[in-house]
C-alpha atoms as a PDB file:
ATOM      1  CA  UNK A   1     115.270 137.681  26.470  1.00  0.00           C
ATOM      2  CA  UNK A   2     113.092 139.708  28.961  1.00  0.00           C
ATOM      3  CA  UNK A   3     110.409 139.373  31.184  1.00  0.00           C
ATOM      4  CA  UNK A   4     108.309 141.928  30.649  1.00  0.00           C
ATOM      5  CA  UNK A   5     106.911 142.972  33.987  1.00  0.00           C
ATOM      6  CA  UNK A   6     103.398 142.349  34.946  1.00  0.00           C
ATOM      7  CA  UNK A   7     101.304 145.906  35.789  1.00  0.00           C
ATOM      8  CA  UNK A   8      99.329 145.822  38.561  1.00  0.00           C
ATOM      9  CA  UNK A   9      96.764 148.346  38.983  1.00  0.00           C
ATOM     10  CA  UNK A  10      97.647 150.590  41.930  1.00  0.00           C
ATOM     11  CA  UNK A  11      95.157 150.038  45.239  1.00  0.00           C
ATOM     12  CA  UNK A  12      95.665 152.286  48.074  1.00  0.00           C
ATOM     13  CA  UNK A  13      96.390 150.246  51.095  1.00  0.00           C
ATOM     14  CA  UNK A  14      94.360 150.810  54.153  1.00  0.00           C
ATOM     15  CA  UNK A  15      96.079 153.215  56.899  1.00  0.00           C
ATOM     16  CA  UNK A  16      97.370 151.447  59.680  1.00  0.00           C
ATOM     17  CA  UNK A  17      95.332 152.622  62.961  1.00  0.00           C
ATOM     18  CA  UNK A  18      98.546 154.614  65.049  1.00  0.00           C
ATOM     19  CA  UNK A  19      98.837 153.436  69.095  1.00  0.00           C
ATOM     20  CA  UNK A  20     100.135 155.987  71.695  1.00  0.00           C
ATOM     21  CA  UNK A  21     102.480 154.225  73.558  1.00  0.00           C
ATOM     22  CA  UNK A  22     102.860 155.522  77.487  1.00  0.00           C
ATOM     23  CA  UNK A  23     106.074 156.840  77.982  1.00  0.00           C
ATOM     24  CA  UNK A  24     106.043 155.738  81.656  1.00  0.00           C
ATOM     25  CA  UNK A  25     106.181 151.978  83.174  1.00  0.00           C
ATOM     26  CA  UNK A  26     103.062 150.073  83.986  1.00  0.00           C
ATOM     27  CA  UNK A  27     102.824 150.837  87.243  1.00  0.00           C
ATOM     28  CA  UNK A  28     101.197 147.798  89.682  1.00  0.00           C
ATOM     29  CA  UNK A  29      99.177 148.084  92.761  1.00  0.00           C
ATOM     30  CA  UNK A  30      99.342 144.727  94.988  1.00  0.00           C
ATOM     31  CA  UNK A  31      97.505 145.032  98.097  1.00  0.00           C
ATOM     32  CA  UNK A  32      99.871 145.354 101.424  1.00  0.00           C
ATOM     33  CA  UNK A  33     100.304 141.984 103.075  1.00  0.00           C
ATOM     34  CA  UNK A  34      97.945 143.528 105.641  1.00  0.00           C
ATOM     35  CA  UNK A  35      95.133 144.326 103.432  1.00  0.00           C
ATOM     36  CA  UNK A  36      95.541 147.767 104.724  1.00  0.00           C
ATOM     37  CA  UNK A  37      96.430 149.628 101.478  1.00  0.00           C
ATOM     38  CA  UNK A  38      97.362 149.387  98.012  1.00  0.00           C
ATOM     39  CA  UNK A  39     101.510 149.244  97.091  1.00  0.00           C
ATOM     40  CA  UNK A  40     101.722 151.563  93.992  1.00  0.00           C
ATOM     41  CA  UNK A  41     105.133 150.951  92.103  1.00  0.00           C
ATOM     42  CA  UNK A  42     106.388 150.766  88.980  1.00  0.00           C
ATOM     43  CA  UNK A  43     106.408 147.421  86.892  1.00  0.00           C
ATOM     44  CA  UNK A  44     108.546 146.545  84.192  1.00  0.00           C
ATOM     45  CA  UNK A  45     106.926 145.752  81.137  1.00  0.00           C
ATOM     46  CA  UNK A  46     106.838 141.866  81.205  1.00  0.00           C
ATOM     47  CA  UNK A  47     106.447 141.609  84.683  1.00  0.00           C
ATOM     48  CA  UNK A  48     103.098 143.745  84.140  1.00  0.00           C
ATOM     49  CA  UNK A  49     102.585 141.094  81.328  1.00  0.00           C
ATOM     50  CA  UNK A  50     102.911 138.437  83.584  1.00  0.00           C
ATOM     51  CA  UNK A  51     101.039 139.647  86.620  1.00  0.00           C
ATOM     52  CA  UNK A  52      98.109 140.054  83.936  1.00  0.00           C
ATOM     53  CA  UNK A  53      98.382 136.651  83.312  1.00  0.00           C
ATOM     54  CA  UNK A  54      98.495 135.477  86.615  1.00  0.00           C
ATOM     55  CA  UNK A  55      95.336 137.426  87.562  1.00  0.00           C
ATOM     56  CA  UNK A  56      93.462 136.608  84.425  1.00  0.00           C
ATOM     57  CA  UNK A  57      94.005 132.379  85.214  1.00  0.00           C
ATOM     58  CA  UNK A  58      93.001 133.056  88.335  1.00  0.00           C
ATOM     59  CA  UNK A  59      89.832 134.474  88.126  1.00  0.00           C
ATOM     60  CA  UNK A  60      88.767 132.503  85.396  1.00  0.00           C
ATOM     61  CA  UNK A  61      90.818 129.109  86.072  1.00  0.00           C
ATOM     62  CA  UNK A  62      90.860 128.856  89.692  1.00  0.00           C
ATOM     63  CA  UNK A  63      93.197 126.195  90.552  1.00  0.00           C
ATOM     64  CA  UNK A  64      94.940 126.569  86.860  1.00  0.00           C
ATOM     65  CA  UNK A  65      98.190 125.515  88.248  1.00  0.00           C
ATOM     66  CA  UNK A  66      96.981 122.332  89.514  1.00  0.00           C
ATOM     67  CA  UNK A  67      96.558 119.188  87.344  1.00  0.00           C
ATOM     68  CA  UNK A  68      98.821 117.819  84.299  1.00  0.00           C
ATOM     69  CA  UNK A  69     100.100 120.562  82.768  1.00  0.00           C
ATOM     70  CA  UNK A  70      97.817 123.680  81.640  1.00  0.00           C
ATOM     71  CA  UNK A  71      98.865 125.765  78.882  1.00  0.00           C
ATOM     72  CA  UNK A  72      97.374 128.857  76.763  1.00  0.00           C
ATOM     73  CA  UNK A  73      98.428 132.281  75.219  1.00  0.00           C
ATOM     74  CA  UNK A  74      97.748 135.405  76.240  1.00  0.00           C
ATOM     75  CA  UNK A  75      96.907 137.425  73.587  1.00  0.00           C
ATOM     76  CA  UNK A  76      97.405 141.155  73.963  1.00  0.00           C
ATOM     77  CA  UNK A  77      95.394 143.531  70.684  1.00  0.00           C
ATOM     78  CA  UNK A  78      96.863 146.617  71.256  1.00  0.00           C
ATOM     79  CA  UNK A  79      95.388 148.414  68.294  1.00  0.00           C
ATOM     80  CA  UNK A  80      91.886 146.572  69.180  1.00  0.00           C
ATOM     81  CA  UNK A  81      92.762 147.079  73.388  1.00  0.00           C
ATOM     82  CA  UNK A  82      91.636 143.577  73.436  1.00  0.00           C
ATOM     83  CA  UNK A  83      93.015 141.286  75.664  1.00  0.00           C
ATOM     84  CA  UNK A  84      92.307 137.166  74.733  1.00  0.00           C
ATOM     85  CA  UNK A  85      93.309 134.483  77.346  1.00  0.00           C
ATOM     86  CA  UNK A  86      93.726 130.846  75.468  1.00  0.00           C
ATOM     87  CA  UNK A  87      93.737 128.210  77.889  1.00  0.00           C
ATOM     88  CA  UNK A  88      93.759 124.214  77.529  1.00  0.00           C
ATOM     89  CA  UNK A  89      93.399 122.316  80.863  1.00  0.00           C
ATOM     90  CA  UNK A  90      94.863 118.990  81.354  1.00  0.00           C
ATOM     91  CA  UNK A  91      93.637 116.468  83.708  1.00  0.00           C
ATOM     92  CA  UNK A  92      93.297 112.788  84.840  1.00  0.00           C
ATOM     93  CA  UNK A  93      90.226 111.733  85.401  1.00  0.00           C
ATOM     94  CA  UNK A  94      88.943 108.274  87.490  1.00  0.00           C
ATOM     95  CA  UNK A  95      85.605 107.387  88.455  1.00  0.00           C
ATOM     96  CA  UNK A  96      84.600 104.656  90.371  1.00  0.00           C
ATOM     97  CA  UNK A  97      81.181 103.262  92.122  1.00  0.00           C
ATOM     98  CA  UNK A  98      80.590 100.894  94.079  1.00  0.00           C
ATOM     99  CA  UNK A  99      76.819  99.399  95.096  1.00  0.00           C
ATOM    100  CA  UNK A 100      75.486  97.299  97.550  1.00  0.00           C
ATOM    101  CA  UNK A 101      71.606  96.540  97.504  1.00  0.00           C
END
């Protein structure tokens, strides 16, 4: 015996939103130990990814890699350009006082 198949009525589905990809490397620009000048050179993908990272905890978490073990995502929206940094900080805390009247 057969199923008959359910009908659905057709819906268009949205269009996806296209992203132009660059056709060259990320290129990075670290200062010279000096301070003198920027280094311009080209990055491969996950290092860029990385180096993002790094400079994102840094000026928002300064002393991220300190403690008992940070983590996060970094969440990259290309189709939004959006970039999201997720970050949990783990610590040990103690305080203590001490009073003498």
């Amino acid at each position: 015996m057969a199923i008959p198949a359910r009908s659905r009525p057709s819906t268009p589905r949205p269009a996806k939103p296209r992203c132009r990809y660059p056709t060259a490397p990320p290129r990075s620009s670290p200062p010279l130990w000096d301070g003198s000048a920027l280094e311009r050179r080209p990055l491969p993908l996950g290092e860029a990814v990385e180096a993002l990272t790094y400079d994102l905890l840094t000026a928002t978490h300064d002393g991220w890699e300190d403690g008992d073990g940070a983590f996060g995502v970094l969440v990259l929206d290309v189709s939004g350009r959006a970039v999201r940094l997720e970050y949990n900080e783990r610590y040990t805390a103690s305080d203590y006082y001490e009073h003498d009247f």
